[in-house]
N, C-alpha and C. Protein backbone atom coordinates (compact mmCIF):
# COMPACT_ATOMS: atom_id res chain seq x y z
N UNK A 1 14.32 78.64 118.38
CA UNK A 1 15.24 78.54 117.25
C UNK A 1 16.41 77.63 117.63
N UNK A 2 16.92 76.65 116.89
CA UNK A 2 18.15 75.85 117.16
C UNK A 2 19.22 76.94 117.23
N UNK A 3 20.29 76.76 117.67
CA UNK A 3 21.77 77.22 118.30
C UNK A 3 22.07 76.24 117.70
N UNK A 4 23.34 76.79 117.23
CA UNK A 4 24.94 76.27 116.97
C UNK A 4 26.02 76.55 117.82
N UNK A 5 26.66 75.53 118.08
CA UNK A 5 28.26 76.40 118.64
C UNK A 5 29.07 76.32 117.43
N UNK A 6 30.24 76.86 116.73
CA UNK A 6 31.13 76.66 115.99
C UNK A 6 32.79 76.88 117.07
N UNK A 7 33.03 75.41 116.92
CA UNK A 7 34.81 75.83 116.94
C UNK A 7 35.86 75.25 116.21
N UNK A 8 36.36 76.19 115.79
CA UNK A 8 37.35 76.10 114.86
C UNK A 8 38.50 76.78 114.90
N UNK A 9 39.95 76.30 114.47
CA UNK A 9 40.86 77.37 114.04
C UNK A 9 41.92 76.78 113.39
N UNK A 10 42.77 77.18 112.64
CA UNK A 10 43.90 77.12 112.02
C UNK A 10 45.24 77.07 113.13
N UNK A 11 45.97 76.07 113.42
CA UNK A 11 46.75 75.78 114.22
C UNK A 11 48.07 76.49 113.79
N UNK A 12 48.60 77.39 114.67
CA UNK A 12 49.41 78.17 113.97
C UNK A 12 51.04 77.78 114.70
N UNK A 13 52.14 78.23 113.85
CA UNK A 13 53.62 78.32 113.57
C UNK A 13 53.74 77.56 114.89
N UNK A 14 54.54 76.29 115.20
CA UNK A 14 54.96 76.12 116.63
C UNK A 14 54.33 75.42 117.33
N UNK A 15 52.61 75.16 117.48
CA UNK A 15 51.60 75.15 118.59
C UNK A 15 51.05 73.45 117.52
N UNK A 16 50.74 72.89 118.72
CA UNK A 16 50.45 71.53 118.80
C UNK A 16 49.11 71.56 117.54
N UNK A 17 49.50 70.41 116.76
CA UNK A 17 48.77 69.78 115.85
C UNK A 17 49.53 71.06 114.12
N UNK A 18 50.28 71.65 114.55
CA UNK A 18 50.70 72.44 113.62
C UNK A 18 51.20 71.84 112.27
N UNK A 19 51.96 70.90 112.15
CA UNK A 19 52.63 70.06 111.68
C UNK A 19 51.69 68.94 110.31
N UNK A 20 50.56 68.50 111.11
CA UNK A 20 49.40 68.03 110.53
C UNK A 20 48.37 68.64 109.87
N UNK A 21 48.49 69.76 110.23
CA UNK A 21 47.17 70.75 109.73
C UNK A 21 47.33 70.45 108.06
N UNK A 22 45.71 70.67 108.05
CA UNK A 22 46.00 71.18 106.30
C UNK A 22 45.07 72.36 106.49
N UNK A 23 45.57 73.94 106.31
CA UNK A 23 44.97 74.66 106.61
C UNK A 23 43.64 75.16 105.33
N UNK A 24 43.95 74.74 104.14
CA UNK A 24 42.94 74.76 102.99
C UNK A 24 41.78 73.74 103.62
N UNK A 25 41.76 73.01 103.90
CA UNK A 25 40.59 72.07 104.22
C UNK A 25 39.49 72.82 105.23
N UNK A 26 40.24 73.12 106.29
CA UNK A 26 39.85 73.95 107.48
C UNK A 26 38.85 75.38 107.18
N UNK A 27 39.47 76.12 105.83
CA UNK A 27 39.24 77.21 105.65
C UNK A 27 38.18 76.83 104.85
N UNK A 28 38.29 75.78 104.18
CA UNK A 28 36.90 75.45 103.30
C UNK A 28 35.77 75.12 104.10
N UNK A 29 35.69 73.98 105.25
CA UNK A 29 34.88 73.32 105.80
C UNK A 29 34.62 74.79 106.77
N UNK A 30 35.30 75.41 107.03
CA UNK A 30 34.26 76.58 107.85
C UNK A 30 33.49 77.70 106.42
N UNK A 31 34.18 78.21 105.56
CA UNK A 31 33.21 78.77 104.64
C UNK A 31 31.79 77.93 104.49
N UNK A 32 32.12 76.80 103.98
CA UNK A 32 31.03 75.71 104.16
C UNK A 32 30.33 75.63 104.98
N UNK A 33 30.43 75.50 106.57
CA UNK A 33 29.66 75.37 107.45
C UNK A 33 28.80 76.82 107.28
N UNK A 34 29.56 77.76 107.11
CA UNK A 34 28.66 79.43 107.38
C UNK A 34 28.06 79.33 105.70
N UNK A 35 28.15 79.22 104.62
CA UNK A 35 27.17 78.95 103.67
C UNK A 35 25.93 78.30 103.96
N UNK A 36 26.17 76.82 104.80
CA UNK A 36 25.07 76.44 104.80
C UNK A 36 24.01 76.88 105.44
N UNK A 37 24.59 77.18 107.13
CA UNK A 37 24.02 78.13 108.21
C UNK A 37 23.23 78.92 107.50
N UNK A 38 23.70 80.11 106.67
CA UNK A 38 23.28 81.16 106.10
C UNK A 38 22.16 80.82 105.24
N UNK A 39 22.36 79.34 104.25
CA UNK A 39 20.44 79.58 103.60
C UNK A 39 20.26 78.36 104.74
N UNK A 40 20.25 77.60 105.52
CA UNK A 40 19.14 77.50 106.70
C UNK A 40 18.66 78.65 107.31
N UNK A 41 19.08 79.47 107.48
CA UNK A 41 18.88 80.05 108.29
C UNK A 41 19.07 79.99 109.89
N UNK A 42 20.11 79.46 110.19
CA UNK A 42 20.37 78.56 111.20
C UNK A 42 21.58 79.86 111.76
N UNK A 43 20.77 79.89 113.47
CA UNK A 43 21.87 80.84 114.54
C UNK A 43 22.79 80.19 114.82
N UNK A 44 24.25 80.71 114.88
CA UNK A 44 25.35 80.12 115.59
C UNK A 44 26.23 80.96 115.97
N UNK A 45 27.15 80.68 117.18
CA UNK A 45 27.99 81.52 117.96
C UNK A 45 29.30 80.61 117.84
N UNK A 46 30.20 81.89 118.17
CA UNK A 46 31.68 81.06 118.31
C UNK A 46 32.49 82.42 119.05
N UNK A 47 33.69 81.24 119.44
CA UNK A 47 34.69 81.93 120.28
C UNK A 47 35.42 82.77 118.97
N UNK A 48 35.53 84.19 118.84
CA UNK A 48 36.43 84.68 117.88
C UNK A 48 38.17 84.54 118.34
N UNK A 49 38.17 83.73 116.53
CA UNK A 49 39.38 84.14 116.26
C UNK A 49 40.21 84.17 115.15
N UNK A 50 41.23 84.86 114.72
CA UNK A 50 41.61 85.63 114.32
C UNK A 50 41.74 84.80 112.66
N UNK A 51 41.85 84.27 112.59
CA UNK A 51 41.90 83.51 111.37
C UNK A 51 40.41 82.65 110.81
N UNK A 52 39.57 82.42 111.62
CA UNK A 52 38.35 82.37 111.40
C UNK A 52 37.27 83.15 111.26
N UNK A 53 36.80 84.15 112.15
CA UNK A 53 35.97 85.59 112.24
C UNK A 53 36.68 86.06 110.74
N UNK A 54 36.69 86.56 110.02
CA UNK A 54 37.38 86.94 108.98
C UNK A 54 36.78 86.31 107.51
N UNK A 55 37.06 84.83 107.75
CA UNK A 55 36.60 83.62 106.75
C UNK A 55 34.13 84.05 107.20
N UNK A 56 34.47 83.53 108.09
CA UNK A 56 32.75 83.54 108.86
C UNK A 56 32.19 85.18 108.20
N UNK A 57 33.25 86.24 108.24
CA UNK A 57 32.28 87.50 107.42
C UNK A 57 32.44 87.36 106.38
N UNK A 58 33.15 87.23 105.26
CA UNK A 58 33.28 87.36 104.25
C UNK A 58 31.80 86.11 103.27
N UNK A 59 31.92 85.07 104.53
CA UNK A 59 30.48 84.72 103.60
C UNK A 59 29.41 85.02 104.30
N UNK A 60 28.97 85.17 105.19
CA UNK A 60 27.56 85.94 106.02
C UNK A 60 27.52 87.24 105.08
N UNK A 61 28.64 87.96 104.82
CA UNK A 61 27.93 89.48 104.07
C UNK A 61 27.65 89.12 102.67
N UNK A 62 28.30 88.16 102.02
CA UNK A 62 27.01 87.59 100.75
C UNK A 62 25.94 87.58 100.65
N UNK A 63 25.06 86.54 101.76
CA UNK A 63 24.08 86.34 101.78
C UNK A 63 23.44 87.59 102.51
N UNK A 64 23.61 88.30 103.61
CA UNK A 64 22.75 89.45 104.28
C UNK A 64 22.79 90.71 103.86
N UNK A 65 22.47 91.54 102.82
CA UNK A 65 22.53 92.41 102.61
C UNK A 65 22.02 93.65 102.95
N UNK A 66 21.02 93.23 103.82
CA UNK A 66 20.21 94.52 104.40
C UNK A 66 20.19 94.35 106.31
N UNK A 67 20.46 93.28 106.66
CA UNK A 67 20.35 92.95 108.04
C UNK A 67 21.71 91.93 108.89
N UNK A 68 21.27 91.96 109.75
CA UNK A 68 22.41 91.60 110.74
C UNK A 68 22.82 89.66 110.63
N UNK A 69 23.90 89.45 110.38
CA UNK A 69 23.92 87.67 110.59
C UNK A 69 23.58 87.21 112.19
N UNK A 70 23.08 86.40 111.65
CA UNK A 70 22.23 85.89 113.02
C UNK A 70 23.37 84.47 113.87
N UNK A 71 24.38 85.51 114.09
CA UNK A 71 25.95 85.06 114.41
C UNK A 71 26.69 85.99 115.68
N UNK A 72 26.78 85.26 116.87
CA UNK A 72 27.27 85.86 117.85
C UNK A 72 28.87 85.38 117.96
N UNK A 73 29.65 86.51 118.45
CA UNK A 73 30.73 86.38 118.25
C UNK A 73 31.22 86.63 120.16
N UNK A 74 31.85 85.31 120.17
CA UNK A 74 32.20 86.30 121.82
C UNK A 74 34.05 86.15 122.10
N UNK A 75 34.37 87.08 122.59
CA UNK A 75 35.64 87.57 122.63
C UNK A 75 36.21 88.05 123.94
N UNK A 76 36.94 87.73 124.08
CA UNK A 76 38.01 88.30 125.11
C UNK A 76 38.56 89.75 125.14
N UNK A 77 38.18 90.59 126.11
CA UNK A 77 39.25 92.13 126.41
C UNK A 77 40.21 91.86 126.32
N UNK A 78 41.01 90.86 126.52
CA UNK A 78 41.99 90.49 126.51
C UNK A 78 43.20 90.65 125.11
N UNK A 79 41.92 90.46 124.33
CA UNK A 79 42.43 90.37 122.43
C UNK A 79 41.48 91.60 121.84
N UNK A 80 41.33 92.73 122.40
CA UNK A 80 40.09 93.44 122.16
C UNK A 80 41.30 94.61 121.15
N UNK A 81 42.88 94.58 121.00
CA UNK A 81 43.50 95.44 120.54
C UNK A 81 44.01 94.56 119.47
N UNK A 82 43.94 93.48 119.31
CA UNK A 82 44.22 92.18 118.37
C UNK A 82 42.69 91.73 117.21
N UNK A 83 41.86 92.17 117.84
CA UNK A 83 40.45 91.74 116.93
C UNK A 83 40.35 92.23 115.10
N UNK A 84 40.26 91.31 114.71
CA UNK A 84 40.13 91.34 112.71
C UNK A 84 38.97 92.47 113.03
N UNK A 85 39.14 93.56 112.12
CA UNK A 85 38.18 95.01 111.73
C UNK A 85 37.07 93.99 112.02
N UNK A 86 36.78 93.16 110.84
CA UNK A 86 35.78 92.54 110.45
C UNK A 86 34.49 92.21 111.17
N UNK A 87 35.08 91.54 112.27
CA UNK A 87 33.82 91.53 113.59
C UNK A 87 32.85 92.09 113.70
N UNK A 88 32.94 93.82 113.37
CA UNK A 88 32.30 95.02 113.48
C UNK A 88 31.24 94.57 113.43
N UNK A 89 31.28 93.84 111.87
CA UNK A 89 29.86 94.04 111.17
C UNK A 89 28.79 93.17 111.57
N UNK A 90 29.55 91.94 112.92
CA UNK A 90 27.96 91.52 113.17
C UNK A 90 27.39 92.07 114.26
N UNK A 91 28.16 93.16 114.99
CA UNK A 91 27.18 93.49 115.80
C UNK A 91 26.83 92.92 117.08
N UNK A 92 26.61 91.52 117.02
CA UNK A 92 26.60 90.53 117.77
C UNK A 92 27.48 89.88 118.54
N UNK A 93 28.87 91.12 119.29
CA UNK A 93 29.96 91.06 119.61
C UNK A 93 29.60 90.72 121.51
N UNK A 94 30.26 89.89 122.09
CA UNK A 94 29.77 89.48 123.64
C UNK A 94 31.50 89.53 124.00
N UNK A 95 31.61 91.30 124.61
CA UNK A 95 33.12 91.00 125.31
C UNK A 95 33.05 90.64 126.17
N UNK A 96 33.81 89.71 127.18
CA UNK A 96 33.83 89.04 128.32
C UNK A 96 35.43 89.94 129.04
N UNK A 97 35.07 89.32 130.38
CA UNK A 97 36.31 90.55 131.06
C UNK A 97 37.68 89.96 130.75
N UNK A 98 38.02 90.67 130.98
CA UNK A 98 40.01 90.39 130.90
C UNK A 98 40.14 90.05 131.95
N UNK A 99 41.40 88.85 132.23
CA UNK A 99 41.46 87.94 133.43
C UNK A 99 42.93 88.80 133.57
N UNK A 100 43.94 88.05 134.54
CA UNK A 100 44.66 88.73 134.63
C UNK A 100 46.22 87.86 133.49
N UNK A 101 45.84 86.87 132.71
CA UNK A 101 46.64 86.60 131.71
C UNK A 101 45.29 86.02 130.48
N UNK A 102 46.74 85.80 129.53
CA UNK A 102 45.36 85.27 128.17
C UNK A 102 44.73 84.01 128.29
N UNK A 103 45.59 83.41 129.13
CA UNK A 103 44.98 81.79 129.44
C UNK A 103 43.66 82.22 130.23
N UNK A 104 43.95 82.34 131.15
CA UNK A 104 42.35 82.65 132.01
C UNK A 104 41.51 83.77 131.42
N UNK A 105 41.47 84.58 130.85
CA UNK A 105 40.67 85.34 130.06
C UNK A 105 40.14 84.50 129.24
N UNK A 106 40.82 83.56 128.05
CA UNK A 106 40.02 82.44 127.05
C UNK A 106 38.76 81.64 128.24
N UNK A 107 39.69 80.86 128.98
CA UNK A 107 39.16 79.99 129.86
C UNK A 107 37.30 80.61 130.80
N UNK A 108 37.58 81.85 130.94
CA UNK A 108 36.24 82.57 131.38
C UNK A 108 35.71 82.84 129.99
N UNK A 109 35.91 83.45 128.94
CA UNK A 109 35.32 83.39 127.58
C UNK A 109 34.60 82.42 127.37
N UNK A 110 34.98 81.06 127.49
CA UNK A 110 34.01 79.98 126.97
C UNK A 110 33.38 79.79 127.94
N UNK A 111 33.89 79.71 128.83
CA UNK A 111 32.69 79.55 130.80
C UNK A 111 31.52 80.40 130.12
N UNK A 112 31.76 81.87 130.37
CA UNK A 112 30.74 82.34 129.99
C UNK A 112 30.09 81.76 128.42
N UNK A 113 30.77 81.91 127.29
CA UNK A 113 30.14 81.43 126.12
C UNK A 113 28.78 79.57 126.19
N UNK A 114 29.37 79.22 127.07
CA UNK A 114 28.62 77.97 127.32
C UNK A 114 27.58 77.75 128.19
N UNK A 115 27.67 78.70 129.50
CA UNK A 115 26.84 79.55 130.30
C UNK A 115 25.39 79.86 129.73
N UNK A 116 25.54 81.20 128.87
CA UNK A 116 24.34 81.74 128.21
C UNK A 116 23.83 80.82 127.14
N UNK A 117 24.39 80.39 126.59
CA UNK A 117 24.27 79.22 125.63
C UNK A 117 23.74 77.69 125.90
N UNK A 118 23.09 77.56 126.84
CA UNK A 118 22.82 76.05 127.54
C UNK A 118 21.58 75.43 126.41
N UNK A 119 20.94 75.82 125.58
CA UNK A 119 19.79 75.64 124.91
C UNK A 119 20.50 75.39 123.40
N UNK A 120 21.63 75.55 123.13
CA UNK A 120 22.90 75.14 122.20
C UNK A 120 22.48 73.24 121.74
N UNK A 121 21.97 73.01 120.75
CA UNK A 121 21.41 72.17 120.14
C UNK A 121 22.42 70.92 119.21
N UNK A 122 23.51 71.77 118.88
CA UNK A 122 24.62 71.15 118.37
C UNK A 122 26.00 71.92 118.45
N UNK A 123 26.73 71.23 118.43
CA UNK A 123 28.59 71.44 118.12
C UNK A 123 29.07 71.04 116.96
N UNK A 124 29.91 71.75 116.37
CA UNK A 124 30.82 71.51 114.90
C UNK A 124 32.20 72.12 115.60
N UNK A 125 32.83 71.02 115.71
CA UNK A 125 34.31 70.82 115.64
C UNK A 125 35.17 71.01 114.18
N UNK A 126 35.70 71.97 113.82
CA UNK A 126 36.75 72.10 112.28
C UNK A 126 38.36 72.20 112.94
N UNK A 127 39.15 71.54 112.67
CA UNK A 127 40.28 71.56 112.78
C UNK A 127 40.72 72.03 114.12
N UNK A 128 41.85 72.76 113.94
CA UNK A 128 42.53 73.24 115.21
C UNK A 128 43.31 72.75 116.24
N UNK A 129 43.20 73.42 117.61
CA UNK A 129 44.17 73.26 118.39
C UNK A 129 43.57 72.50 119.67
N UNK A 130 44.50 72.82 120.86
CA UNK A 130 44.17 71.87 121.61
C UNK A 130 42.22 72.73 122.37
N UNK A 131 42.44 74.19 122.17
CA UNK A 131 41.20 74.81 122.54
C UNK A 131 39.86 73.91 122.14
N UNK A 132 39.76 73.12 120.92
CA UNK A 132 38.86 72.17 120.63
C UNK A 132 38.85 71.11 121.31
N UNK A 133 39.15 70.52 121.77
CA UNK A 133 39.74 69.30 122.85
C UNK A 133 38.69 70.13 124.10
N UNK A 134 39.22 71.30 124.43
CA UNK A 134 38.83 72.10 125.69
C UNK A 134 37.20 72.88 125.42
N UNK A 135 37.06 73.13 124.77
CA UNK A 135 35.83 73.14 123.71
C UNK A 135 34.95 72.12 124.13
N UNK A 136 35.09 70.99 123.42
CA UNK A 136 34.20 70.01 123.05
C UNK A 136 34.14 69.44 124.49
N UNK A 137 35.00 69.17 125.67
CA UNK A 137 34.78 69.00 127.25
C UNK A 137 33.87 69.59 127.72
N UNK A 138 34.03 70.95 127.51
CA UNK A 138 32.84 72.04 128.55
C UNK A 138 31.84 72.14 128.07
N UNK A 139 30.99 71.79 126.48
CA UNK A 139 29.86 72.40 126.13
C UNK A 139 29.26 71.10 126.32
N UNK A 140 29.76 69.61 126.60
CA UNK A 140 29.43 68.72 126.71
C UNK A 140 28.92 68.11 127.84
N UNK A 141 29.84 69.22 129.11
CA UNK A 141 29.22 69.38 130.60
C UNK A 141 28.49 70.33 130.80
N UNK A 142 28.89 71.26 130.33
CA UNK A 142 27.83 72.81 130.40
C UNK A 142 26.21 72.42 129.56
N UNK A 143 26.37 72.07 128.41
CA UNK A 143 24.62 71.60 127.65
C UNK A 143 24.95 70.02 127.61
N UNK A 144 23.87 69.72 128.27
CA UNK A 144 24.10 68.13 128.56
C UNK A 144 22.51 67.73 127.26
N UNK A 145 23.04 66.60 126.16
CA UNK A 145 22.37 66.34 125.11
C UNK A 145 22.78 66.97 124.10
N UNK A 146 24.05 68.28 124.09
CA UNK A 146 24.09 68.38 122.66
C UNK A 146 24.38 67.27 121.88
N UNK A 147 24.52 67.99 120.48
CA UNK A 147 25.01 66.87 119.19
C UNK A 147 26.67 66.97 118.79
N UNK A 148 27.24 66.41 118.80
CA UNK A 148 28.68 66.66 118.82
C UNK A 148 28.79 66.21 117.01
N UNK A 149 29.66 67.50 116.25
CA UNK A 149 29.98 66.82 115.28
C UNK A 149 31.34 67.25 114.90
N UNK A 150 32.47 66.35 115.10
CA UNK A 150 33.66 66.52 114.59
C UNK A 150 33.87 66.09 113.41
N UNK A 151 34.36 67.40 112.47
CA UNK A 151 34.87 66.82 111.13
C UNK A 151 36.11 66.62 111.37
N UNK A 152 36.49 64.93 111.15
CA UNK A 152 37.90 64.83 111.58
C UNK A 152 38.38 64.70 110.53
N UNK A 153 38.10 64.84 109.15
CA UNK A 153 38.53 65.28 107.68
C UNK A 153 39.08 66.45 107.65
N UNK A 154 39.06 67.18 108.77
CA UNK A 154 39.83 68.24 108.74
C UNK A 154 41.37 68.60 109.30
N UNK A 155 41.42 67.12 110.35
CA UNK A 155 42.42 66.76 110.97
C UNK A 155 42.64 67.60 112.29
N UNK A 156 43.48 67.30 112.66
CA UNK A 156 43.98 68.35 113.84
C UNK A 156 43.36 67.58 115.39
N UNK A 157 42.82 68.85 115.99
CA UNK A 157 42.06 68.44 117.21
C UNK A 157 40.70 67.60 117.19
N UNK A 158 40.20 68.61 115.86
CA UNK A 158 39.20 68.26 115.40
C UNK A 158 39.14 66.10 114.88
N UNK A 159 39.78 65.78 114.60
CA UNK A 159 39.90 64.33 114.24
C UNK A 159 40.21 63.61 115.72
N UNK A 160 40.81 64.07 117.29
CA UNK A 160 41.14 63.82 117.98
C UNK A 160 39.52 63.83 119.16
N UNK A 161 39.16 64.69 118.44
CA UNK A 161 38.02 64.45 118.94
C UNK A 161 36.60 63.82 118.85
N UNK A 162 37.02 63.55 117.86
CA UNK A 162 36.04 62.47 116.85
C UNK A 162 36.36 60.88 117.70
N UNK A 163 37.59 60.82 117.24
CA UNK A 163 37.83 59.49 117.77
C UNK A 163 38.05 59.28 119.12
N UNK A 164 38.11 60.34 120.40
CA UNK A 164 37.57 59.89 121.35
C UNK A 164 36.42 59.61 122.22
N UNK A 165 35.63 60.31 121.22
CA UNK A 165 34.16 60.54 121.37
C UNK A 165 33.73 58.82 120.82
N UNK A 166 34.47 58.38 120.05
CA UNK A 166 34.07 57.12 118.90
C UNK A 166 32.97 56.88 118.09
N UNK A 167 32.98 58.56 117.74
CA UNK A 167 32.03 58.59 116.73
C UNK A 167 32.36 57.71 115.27
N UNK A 168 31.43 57.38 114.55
CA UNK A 168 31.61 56.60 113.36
C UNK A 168 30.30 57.50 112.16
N UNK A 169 31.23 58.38 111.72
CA UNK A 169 30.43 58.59 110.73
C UNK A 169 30.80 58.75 109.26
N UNK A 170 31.08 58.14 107.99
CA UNK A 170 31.75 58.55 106.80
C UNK A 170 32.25 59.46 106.76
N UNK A 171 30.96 60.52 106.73
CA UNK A 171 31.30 62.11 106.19
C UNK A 171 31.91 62.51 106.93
N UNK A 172 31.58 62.44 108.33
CA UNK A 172 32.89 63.41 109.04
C UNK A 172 34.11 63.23 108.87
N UNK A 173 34.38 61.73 108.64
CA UNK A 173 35.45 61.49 109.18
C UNK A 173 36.57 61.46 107.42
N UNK A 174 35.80 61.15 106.62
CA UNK A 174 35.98 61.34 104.83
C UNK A 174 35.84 61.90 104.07
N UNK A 175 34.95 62.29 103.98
CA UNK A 175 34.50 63.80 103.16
C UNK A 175 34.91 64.98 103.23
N UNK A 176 35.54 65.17 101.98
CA UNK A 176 35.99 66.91 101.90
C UNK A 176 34.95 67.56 101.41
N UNK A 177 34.35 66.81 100.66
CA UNK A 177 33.36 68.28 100.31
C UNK A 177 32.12 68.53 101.11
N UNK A 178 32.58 69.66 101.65
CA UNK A 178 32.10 70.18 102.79
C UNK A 178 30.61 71.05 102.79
N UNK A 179 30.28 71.41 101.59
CA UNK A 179 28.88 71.50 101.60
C UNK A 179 28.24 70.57 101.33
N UNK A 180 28.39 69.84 100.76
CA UNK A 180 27.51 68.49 100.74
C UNK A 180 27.43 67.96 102.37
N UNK A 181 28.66 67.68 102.97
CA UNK A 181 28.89 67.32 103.83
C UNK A 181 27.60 68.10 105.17
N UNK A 182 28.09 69.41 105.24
CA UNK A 182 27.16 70.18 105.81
C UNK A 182 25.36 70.67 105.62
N UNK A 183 25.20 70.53 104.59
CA UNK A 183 24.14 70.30 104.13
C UNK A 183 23.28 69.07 104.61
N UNK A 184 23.93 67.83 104.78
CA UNK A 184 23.51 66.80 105.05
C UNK A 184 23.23 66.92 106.81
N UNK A 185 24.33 67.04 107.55
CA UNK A 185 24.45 67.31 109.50
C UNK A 185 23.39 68.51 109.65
N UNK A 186 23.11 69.17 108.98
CA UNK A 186 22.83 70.33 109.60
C UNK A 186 21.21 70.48 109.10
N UNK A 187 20.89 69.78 108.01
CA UNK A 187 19.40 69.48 107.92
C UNK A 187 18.44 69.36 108.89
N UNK A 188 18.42 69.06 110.03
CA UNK A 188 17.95 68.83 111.09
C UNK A 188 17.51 70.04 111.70
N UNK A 189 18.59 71.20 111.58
CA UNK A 189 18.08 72.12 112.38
C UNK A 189 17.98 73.36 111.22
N UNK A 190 17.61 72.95 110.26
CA UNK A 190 17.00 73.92 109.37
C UNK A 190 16.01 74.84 109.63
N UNK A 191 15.83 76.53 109.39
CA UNK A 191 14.77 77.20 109.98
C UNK A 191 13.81 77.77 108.77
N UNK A 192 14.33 77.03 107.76
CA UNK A 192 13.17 78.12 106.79
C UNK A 192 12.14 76.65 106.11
């Protein structure tokens, strides 16, 4: 079955790329990405967080009504008293240990998240912070051949990483509408 990674987040009060964000775009292009996922039928994992996990259930429990989203969520002990209810429901929760601050707890989170994940087929970059920057480095050394796709229409890290990568693609880099958009990238690893 193809793998997804998803990273994404909403750059919050203070914290680099804050200023630029447009956080409506962000929140769309990830509903979007998990709509489409959901009628492919297409597995994907992400680092939870708190402003995304939230957006990611609210459309997975549309579409699944009797069974589990085929969506791994992996998380830090670290944030294990901070976690959105929401998570619960996939089940598909991977706590990783608590380091002895939050920086190194994230930092082993994705070690491990990229680790078990080496057979990870593509990346979707949505907005965010500098963690996407740090993101899109390790899954790129950790699974060597993924597909990197930054929507830099979403701005943020996400556009920072587009253009150092020097990707050239319309849609990513123009397109708001994000199911079309997604519909189109993600055809490839369609499962039904």
């Amino acid at each position: 079955m193809n793998k997804i990674f998803l990273s994404a987040s909403i750059p919050s009060w203070g914290r680099e790329y804050y200023e630029e964000s447009n956080p409506l775009l962000i929140r769309e292009a990830v509903v979007a990405f998990t709509r489409v996922c959901m009628e492919y039928n297409i597995e994907f994992y992400f680092g939870g967080h708190p402003a995304i996990s939230p957006l990611v259930y609210q459309i997975a429990k549309n579409y699944l009504v009797d069974k589990k989203a085929p969506i791994r969520i992996y998380q830090s002990a670290w944030f294990k008293e901070m976690t959105p209810a929401e998570i619960k429901y996939f089940g598909n929760i991977v706590w990783t240990p608590k380091c002895e601050n939050a920086g190194s707890s994230v930092q082993l989170m994705r070690y491990q998240m990229f680790e078990e994940n080496k057979d990870t087929c593509c990346a979707v970059f949505i907005g965010g912070m500098n963690g996407i920057i740090d993101e899109a480095e390790k899954i790129t050394s950790l699974c060597p051949g993924v597909k990197i796709l930054p929507i830099a229409s979403t701005g943020c890290a996400s556009a920072k990483v587009y253009e150092d990568m020097g990707i050239h693609d319309s849609d990513m880099k123009n397109n708001t509408i994000y199911l079309k958009v997604f519909r189109k990238l993600l055809e490839p690893y369609k499962q039904i």
